[in-house]
Structures are given as C-alpha cells and as structure tokens.
N, C-alpha and C. Protein backbone atom coordinates (compact mmCIF):
# COMPACT_ATOMS: atom_id res chain seq x y z
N UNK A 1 0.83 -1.17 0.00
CA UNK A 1 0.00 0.00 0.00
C UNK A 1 0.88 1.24 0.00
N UNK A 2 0.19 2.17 -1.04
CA UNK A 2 1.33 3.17 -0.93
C UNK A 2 0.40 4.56 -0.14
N UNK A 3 1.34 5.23 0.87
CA UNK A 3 0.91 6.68 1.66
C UNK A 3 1.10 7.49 1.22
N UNK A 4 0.30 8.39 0.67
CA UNK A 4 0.79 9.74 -0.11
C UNK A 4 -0.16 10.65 0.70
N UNK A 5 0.59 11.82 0.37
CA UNK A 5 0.24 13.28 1.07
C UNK A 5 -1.18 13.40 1.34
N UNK A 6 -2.14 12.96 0.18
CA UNK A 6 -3.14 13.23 -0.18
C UNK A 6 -4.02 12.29 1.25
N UNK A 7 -3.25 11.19 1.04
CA UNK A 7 -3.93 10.44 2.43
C UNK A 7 -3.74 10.66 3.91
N UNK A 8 -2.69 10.94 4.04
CA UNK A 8 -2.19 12.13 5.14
C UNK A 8 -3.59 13.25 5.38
N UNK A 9 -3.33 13.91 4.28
CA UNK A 9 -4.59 15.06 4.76
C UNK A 9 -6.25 14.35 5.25
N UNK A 10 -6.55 13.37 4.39
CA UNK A 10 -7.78 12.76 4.21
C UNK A 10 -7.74 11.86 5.61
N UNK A 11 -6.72 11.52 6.36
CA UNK A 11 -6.62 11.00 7.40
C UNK A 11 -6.68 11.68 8.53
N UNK A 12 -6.08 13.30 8.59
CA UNK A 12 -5.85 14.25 9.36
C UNK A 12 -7.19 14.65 9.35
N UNK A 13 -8.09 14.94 8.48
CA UNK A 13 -9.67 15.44 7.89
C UNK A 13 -10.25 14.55 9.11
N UNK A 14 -10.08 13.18 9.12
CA UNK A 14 -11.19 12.27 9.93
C UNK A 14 -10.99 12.63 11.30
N UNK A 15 -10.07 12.45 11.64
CA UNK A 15 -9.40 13.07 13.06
C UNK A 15 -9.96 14.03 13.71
N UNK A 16 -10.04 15.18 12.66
CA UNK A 16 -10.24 16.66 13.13
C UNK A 16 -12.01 16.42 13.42
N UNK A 17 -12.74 15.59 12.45
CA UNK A 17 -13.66 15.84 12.71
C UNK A 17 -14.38 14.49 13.74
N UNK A 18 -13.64 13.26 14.25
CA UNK A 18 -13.77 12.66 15.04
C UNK A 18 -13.68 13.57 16.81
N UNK A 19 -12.66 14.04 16.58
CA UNK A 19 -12.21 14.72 17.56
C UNK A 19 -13.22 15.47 18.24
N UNK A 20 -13.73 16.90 17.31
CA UNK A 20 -14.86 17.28 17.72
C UNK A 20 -15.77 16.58 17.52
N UNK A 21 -16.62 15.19 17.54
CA UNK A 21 -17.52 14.88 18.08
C UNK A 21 -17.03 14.14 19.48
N UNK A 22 -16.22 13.99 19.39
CA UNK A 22 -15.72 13.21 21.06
C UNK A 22 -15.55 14.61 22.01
N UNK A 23 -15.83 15.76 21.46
CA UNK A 23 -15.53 16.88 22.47
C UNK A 23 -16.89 17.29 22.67
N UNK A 24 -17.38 17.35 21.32
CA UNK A 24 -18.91 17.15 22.08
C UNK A 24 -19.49 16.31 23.13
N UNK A 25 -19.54 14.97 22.88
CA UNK A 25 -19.87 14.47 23.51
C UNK A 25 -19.43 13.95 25.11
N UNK A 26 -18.29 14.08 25.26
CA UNK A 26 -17.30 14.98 26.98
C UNK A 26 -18.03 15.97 26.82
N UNK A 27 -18.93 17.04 26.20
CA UNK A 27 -19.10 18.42 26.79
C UNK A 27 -18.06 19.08 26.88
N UNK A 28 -17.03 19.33 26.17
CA UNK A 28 -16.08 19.93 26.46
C UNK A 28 -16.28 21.03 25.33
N UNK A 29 -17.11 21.21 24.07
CA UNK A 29 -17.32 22.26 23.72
C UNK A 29 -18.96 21.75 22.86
N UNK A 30 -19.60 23.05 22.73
CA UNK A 30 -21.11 23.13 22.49
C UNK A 30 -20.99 23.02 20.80
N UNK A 31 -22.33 22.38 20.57
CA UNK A 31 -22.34 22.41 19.16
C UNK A 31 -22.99 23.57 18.36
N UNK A 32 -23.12 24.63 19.30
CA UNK A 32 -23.12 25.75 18.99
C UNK A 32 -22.39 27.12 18.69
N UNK A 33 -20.81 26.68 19.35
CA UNK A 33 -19.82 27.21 19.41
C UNK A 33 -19.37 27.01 17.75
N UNK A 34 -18.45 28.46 17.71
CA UNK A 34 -17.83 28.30 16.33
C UNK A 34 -16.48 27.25 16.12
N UNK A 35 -15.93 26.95 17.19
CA UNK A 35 -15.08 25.92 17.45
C UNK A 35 -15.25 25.00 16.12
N UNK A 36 -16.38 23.93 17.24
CA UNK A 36 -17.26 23.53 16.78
C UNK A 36 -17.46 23.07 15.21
N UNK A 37 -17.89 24.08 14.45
CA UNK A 37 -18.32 24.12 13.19
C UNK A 37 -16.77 24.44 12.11
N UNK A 38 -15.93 25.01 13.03
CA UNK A 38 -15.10 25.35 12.08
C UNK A 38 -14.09 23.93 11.72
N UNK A 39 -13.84 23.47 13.26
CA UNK A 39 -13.29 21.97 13.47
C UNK A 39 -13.99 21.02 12.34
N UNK A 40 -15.28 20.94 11.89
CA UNK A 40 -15.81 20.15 11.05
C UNK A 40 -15.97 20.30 9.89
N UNK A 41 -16.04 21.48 9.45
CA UNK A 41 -15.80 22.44 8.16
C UNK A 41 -14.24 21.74 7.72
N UNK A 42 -13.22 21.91 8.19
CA UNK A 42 -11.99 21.75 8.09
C UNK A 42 -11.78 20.65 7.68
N UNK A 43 -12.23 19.33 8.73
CA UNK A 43 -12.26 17.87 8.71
C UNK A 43 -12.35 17.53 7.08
N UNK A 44 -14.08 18.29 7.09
CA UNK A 44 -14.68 17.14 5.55
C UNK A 44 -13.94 18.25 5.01
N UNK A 45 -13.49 19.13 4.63
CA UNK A 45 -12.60 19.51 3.24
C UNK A 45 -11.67 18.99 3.26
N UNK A 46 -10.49 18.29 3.84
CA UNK A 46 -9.33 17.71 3.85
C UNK A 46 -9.70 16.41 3.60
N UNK A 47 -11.25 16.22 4.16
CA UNK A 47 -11.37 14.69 3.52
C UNK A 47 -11.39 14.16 2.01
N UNK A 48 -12.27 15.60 1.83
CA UNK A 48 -12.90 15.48 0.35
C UNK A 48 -11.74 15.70 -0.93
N UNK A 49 -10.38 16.36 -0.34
CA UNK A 49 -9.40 17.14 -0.92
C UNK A 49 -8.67 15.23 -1.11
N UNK A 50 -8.58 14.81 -0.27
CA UNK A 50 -8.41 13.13 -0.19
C UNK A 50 -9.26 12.70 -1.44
N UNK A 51 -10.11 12.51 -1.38
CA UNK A 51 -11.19 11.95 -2.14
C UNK A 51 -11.16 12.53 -3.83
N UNK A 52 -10.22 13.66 -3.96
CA UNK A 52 -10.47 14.51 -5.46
C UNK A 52 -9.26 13.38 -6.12
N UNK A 53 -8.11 12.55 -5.46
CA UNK A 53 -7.43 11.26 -5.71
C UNK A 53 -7.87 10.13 -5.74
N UNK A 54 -8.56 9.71 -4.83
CA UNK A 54 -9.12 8.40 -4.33
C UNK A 54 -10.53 8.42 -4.52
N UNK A 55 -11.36 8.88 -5.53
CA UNK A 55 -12.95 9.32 -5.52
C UNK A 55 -13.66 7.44 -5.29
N UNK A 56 -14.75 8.47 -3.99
CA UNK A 56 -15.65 7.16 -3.65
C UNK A 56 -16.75 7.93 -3.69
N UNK A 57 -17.95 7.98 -4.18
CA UNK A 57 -19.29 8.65 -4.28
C UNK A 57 -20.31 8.98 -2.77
N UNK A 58 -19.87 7.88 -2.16
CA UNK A 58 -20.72 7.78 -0.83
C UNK A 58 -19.69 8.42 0.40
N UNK A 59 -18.72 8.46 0.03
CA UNK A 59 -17.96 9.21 0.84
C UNK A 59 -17.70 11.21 0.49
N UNK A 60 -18.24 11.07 -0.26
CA UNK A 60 -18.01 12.46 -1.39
C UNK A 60 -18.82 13.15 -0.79
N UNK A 61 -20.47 12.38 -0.80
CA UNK A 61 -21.71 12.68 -0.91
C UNK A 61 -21.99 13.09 0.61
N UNK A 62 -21.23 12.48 1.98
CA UNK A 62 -21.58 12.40 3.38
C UNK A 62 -20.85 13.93 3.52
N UNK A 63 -19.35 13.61 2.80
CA UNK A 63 -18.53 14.78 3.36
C UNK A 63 -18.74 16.25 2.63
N UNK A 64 -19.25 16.49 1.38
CA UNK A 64 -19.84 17.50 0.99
C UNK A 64 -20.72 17.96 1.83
N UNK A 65 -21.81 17.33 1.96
CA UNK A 65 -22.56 17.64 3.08
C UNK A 65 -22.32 18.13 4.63
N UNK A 66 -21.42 17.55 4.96
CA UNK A 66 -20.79 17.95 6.06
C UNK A 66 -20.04 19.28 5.87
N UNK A 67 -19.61 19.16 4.83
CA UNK A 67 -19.14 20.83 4.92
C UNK A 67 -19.94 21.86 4.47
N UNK A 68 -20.97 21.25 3.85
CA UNK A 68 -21.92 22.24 3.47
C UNK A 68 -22.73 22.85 4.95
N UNK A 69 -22.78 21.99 5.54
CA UNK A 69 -23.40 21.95 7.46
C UNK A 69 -23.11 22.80 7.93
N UNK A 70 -21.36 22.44 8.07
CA UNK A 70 -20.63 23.43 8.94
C UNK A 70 -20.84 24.68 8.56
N UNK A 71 -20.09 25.04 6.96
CA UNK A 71 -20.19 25.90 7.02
C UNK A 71 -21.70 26.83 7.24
N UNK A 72 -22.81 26.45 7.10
CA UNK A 72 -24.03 26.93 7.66
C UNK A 72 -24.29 27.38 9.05
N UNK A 73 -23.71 26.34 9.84
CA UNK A 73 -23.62 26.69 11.60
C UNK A 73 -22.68 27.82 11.30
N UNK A 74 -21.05 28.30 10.96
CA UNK A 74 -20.19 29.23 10.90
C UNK A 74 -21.07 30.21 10.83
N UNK A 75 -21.75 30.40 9.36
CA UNK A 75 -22.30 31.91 9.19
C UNK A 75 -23.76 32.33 9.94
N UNK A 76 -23.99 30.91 10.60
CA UNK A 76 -25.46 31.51 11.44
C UNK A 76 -24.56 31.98 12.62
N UNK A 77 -23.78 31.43 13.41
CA UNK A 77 -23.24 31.91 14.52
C UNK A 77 -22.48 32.94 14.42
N UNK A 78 -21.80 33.37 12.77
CA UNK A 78 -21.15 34.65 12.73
C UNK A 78 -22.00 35.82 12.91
N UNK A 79 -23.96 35.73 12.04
CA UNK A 79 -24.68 36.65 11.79
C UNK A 79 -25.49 36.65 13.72
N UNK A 80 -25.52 36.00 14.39
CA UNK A 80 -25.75 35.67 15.44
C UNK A 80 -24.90 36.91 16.91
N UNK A 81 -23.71 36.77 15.96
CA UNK A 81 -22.59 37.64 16.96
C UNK A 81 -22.58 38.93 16.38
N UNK A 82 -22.93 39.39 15.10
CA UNK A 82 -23.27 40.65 14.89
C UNK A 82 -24.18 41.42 15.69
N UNK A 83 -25.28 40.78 15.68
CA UNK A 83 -26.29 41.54 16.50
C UNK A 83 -26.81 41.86 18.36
C-alpha cells in the first residue's frame, strides 16, 4: 500500500472531525460554538481534498454535506454575533 500526502490530509480530515464529536460528547465544547463548526468544516474539506485522488461517491456525498453543514452553523453563529 502506498501513503501519499493526499492520504495524510484525508486522514488528518477524519481526526479533526472525530475529535470534535468526542468533544462534544465529553461536553467539552457546544455544538453551537464556532469551534465547533469550524473543526468540522476543516475535517470534511481535507477529507474530500483526499477523495479529489481516491474518488468514492458515498464518501463524497456524506462529506460535501458535512461541509456544506458546517459551514451553515459558521455563518449563522457569525450573523448571530453581529447583532
């Protein structure tokens, strides 16, 4: 099996976004916090940046979504702190 960069990131991606759900779920940060959303935003793009090498459809399809999420929580909680 060969390790390339690309899997590195796509590996680092799962992490980031494993991570914050294990911090959620300790309560150690809210899923309302921008933390939060940005931690998962981050995850699935490094996953998906994985995936633009290694394309799997059902993995494409979860992690698009997931960043489509995050970034939604980001700009509600950004327009949230404006006011």
């Amino acid at each position: 099996m060969n390790y390339s960069w690309y899997d590195f990131i796509g590996n680092l991606g799962v992490i980031m976004i494993l991570t914050s759900y294990l911090l959620l779920q300790l309560e150690k940060i809210s899923s309302k916090s921008l933390a939060y959303s940005v931690i998962n935003a981050l995850g699935a793009l490094l996953v998906l940046i994985s995936l633009y090498f290694h394309f799997n459809l059902s993995a494409f399809i979860i992690e698009l979504f997931w960043l489509i999420i995050s970034l939604y929580g980001i700009w509600n909680i950004s327009r949230v702190d404006k006011h």
